[in-house]
PDB file of N, CA and C in Angstrom:
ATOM      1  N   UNK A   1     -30.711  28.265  21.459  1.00  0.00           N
ATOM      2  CA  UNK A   1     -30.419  26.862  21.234  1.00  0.00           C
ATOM      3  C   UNK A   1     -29.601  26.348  22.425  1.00  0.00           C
ATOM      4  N   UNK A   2     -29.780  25.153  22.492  1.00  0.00           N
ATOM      5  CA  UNK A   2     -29.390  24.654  24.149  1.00  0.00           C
ATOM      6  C   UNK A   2     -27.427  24.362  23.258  1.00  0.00           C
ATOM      7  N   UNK A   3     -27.021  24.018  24.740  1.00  0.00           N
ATOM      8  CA  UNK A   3     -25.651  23.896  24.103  1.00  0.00           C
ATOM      9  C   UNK A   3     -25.731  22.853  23.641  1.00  0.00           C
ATOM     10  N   UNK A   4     -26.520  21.256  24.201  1.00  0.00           N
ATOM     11  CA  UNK A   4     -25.990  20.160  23.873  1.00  0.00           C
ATOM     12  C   UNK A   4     -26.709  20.013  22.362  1.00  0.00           C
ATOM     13  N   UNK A   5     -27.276  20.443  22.103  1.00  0.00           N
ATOM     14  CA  UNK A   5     -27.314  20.754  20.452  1.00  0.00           C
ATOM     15  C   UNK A   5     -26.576  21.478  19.702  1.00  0.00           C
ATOM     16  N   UNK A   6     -26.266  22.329  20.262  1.00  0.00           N
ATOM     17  CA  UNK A   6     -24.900  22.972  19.152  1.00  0.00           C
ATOM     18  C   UNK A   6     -23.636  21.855  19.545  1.00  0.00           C
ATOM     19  N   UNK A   7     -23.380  21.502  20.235  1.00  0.00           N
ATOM     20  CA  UNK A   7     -22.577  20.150  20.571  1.00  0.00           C
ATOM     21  C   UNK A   7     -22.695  19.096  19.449  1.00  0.00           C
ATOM     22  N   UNK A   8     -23.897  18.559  19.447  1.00  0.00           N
ATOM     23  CA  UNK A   8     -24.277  17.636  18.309  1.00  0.00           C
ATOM     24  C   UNK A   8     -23.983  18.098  16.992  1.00  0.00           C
ATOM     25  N   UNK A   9     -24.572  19.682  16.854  1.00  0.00           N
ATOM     26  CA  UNK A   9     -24.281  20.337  15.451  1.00  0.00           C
ATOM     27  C   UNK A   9     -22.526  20.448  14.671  1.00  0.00           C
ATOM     28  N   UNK A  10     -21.526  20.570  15.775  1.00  0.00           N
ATOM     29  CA  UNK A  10     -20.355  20.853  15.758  1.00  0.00           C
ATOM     30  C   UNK A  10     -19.904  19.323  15.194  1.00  0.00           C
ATOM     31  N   UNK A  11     -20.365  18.394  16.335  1.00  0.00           N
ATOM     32  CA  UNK A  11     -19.529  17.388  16.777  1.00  0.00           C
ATOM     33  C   UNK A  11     -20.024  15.985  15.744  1.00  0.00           C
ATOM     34  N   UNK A  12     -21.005  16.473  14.722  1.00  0.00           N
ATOM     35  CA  UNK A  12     -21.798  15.421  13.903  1.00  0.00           C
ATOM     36  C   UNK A  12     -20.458  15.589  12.198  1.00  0.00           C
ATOM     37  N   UNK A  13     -20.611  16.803  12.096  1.00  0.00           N
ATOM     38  CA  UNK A  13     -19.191  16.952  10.960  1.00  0.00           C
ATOM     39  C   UNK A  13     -17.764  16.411  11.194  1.00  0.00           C
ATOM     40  N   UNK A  14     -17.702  16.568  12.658  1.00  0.00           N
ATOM     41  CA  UNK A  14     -15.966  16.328  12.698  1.00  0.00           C
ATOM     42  C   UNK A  14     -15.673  15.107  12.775  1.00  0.00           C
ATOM     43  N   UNK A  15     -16.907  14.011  13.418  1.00  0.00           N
ATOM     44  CA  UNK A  15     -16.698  12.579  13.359  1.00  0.00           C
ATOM     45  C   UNK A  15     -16.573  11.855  12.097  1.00  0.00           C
ATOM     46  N   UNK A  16     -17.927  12.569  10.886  1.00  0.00           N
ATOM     47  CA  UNK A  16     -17.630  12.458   9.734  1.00  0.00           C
ATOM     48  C   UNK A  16     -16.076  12.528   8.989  1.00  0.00           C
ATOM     49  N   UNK A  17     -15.347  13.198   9.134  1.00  0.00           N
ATOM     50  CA  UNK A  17     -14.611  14.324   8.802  1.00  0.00           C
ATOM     51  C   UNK A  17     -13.274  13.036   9.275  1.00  0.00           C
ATOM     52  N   UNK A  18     -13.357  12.030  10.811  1.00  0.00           N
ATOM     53  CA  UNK A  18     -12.677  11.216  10.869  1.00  0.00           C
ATOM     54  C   UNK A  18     -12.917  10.235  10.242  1.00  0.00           C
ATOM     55  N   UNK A  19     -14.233  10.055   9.818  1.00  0.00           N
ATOM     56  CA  UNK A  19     -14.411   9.030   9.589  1.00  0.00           C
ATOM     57  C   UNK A  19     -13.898   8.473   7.387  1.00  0.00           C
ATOM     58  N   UNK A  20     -13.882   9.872   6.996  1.00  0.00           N
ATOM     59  CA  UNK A  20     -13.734  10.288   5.699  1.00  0.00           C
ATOM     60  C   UNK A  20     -12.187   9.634   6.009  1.00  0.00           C
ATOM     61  N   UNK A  21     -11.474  10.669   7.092  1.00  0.00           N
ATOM     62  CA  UNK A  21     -10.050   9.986   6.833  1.00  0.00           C
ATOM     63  C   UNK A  21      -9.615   8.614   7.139  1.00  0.00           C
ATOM     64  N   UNK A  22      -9.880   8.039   8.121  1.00  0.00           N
ATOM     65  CA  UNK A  22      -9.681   6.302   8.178  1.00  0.00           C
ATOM     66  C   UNK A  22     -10.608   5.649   6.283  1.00  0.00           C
ATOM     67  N   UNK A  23     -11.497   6.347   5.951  1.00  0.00           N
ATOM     68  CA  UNK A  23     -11.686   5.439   4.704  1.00  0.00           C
ATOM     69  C   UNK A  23     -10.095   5.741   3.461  1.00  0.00           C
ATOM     70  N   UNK A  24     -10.498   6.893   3.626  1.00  0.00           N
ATOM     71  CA  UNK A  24      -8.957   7.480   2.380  1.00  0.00           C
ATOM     72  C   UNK A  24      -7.840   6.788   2.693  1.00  0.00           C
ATOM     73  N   UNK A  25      -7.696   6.405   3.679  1.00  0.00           N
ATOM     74  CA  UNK A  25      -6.569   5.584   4.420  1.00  0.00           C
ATOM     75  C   UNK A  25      -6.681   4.328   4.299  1.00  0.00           C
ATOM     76  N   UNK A  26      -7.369   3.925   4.514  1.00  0.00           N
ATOM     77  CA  UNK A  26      -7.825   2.520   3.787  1.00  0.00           C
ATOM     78  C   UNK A  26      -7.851   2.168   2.410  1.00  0.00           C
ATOM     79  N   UNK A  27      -8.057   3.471   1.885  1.00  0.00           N
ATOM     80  CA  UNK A  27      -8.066   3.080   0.013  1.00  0.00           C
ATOM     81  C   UNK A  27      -7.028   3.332  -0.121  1.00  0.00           C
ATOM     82  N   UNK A  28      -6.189   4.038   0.147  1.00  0.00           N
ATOM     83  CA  UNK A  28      -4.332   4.264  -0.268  1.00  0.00           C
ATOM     84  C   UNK A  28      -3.987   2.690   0.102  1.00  0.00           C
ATOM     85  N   UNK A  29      -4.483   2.244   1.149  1.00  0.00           N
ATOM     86  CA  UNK A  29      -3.125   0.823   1.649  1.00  0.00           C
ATOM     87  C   UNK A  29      -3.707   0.144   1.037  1.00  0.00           C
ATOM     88  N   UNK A  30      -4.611  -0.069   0.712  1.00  0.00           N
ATOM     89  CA  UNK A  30      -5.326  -0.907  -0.088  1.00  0.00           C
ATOM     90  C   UNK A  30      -4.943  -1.142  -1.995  1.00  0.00           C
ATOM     91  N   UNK A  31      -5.026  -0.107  -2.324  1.00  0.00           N
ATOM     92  CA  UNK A  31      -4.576   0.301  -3.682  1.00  0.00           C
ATOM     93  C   UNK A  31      -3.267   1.199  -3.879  1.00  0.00           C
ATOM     94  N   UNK A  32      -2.290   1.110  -3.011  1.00  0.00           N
ATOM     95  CA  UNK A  32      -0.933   1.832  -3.384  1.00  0.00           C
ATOM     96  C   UNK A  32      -0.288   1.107  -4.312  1.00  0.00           C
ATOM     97  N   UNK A  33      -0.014   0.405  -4.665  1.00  0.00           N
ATOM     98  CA  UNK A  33       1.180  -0.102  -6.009  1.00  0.00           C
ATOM     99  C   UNK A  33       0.124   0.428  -6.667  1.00  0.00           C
ATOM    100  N   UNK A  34      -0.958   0.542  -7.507  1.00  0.00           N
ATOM    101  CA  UNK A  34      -1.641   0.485  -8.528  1.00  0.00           C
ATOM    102  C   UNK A  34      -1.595   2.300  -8.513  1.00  0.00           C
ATOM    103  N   UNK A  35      -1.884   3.173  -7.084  1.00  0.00           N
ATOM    104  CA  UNK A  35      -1.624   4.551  -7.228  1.00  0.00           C
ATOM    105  C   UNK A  35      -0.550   4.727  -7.524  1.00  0.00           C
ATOM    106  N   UNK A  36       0.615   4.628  -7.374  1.00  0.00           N
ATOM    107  CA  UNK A  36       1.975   4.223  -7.398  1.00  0.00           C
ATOM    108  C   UNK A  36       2.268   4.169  -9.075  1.00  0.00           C
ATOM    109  N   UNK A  37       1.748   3.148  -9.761  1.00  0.00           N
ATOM    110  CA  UNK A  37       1.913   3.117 -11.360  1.00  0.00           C
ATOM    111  C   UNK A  37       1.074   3.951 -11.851  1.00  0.00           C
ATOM    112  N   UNK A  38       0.266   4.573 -11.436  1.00  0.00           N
ATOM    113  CA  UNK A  38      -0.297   5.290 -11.941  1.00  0.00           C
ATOM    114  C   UNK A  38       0.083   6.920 -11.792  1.00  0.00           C
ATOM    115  N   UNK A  39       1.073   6.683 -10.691  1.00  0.00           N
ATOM    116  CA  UNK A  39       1.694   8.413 -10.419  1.00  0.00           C
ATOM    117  C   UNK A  39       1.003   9.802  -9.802  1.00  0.00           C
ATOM    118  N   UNK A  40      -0.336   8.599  -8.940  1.00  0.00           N
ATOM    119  CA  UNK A  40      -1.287   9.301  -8.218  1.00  0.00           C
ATOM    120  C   UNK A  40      -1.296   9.082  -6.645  1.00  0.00           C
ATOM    121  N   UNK A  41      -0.126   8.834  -6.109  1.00  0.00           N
ATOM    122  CA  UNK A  41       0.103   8.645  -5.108  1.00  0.00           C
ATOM    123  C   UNK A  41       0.366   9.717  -4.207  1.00  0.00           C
ATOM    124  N   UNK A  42       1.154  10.542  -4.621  1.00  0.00           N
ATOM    125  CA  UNK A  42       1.032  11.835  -3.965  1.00  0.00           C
ATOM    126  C   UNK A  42      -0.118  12.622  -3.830  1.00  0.00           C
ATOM    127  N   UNK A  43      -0.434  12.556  -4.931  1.00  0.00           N
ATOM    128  CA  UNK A  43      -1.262  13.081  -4.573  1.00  0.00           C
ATOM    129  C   UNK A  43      -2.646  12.765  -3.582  1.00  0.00           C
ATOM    130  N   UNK A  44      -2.908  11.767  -3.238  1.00  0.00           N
ATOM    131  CA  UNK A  44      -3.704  11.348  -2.174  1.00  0.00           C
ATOM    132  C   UNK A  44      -3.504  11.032  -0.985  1.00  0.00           C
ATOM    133  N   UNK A  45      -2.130  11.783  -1.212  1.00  0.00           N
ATOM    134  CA  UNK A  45      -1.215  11.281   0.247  1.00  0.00           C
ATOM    135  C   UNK A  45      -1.134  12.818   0.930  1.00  0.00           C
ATOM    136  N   UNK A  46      -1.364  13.685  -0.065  1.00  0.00           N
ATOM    137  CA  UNK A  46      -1.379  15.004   0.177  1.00  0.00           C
ATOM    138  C   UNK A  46      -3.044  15.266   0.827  1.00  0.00           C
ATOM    139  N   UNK A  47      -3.426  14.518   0.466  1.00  0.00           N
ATOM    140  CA  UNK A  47      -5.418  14.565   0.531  1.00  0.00           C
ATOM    141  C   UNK A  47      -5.771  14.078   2.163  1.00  0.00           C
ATOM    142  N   UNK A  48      -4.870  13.153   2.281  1.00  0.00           N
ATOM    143  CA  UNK A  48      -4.893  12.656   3.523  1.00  0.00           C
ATOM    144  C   UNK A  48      -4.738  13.083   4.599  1.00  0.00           C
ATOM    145  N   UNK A  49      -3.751  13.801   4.158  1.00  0.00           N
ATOM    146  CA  UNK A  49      -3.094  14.571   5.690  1.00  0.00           C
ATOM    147  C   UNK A  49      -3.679  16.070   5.631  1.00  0.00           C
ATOM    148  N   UNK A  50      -4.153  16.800   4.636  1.00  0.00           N
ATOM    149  CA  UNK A  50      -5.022  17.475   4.867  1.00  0.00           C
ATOM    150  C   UNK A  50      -6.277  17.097   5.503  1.00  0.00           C
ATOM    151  N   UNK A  51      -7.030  16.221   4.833  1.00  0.00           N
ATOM    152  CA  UNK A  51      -8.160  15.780   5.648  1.00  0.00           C
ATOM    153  C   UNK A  51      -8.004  15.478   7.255  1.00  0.00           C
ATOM    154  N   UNK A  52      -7.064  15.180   7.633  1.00  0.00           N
ATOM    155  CA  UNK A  52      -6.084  14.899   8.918  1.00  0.00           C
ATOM    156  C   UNK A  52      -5.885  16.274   9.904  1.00  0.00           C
ATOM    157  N   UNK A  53      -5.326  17.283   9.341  1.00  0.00           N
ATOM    158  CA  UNK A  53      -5.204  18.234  10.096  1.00  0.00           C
ATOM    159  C   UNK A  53      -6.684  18.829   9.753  1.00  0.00           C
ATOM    160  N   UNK A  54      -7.517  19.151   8.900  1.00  0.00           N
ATOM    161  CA  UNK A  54      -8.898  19.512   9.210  1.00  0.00           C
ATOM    162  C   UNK A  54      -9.459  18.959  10.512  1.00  0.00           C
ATOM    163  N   UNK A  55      -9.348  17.737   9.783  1.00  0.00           N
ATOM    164  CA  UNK A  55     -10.186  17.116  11.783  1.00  0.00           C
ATOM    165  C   UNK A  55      -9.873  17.190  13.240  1.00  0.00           C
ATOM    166  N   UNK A  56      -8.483  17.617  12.620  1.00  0.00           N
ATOM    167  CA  UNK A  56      -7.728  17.751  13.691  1.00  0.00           C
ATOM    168  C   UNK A  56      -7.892  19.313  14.320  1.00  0.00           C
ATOM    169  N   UNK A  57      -7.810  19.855  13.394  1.00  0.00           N
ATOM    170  CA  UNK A  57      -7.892  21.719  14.000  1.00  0.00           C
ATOM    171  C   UNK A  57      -9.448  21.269  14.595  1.00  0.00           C
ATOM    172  N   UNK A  58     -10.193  20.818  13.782  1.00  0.00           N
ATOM    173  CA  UNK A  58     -11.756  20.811  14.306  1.00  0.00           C
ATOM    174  C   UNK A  58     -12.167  20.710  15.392  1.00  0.00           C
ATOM    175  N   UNK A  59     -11.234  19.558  15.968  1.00  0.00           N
ATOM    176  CA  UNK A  59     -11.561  18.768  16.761  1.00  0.00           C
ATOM    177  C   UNK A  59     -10.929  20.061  18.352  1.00  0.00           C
ATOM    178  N   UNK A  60      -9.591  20.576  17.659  1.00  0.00           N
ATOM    179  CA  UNK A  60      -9.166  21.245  18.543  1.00  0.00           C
ATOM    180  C   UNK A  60      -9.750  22.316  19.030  1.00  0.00           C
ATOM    181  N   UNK A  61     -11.190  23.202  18.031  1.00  0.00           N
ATOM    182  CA  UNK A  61     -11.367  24.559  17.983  1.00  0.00           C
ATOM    183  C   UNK A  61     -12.528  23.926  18.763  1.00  0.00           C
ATOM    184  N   UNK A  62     -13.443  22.696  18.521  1.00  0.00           N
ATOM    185  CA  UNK A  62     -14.092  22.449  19.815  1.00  0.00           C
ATOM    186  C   UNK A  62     -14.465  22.101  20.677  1.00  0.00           C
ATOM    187  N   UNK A  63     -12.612  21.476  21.117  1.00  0.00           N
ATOM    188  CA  UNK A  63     -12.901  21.472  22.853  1.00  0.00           C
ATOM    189  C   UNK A  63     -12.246  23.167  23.190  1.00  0.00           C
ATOM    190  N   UNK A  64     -11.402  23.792  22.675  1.00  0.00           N
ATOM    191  CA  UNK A  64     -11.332  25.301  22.802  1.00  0.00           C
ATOM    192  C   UNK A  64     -13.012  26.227  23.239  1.00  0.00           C
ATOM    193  N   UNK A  65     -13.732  25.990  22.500  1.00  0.00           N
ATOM    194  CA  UNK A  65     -15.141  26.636  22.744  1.00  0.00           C
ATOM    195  C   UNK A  65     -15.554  25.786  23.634  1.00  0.00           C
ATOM    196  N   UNK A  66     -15.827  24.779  23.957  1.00  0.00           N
ATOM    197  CA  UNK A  66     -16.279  23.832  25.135  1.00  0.00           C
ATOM    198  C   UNK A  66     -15.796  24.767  26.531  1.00  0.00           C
ATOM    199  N   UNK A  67     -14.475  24.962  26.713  1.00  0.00           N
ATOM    200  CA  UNK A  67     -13.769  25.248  27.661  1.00  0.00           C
ATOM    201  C   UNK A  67     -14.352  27.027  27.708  1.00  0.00           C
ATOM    202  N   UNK A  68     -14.418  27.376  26.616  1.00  0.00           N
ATOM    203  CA  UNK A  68     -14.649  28.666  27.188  1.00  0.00           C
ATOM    204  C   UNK A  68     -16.303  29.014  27.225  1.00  0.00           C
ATOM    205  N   UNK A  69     -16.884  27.383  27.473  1.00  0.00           N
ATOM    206  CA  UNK A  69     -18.312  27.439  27.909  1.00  0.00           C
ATOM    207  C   UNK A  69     -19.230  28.444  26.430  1.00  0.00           C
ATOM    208  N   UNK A  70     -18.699  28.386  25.203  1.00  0.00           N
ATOM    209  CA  UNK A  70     -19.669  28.565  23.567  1.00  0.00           C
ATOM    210  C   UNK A  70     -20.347  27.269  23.582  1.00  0.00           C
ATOM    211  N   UNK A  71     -19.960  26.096  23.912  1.00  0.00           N
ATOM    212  CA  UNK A  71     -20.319  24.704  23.976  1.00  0.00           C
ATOM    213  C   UNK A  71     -20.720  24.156  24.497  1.00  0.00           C
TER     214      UNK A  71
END
């Protein structure tokens, strides 16, 4: 398989993966007092920043393989 397809293969999840978190982020600011009375705020605040460092390691592990030419 050529690289710039495993490129695409890698790099098609992790955009998702940002793109998941700017929405979750958008529905917290959007609906926080109402998560808030409802006592579900943490918990999606916890969701967030996981989803956050996922994309984030992701993002890190491949420009790491890029550099060591897997990519």
């Amino acid at each position: 398989m050529k690289l710039t397809k495993r490129r695409l293969i890698w790099l098609i999840p992790n955009v998702f993966c940002y793109l998941m978190f700017i929405g979750v982020a958008l529905f917290i600011t959007f609906y926080f007092e109402g998560l808030q009375e409802i006592n579900r705020l943490g918990i999606w605040l916890v969701a967030v920043i996981l989803l956050l460092a996922v994309s984030v390691h992701g993002s890190y592990t491949i420009l790491k393989w890029m550099r060591e030419g897997r990519l």
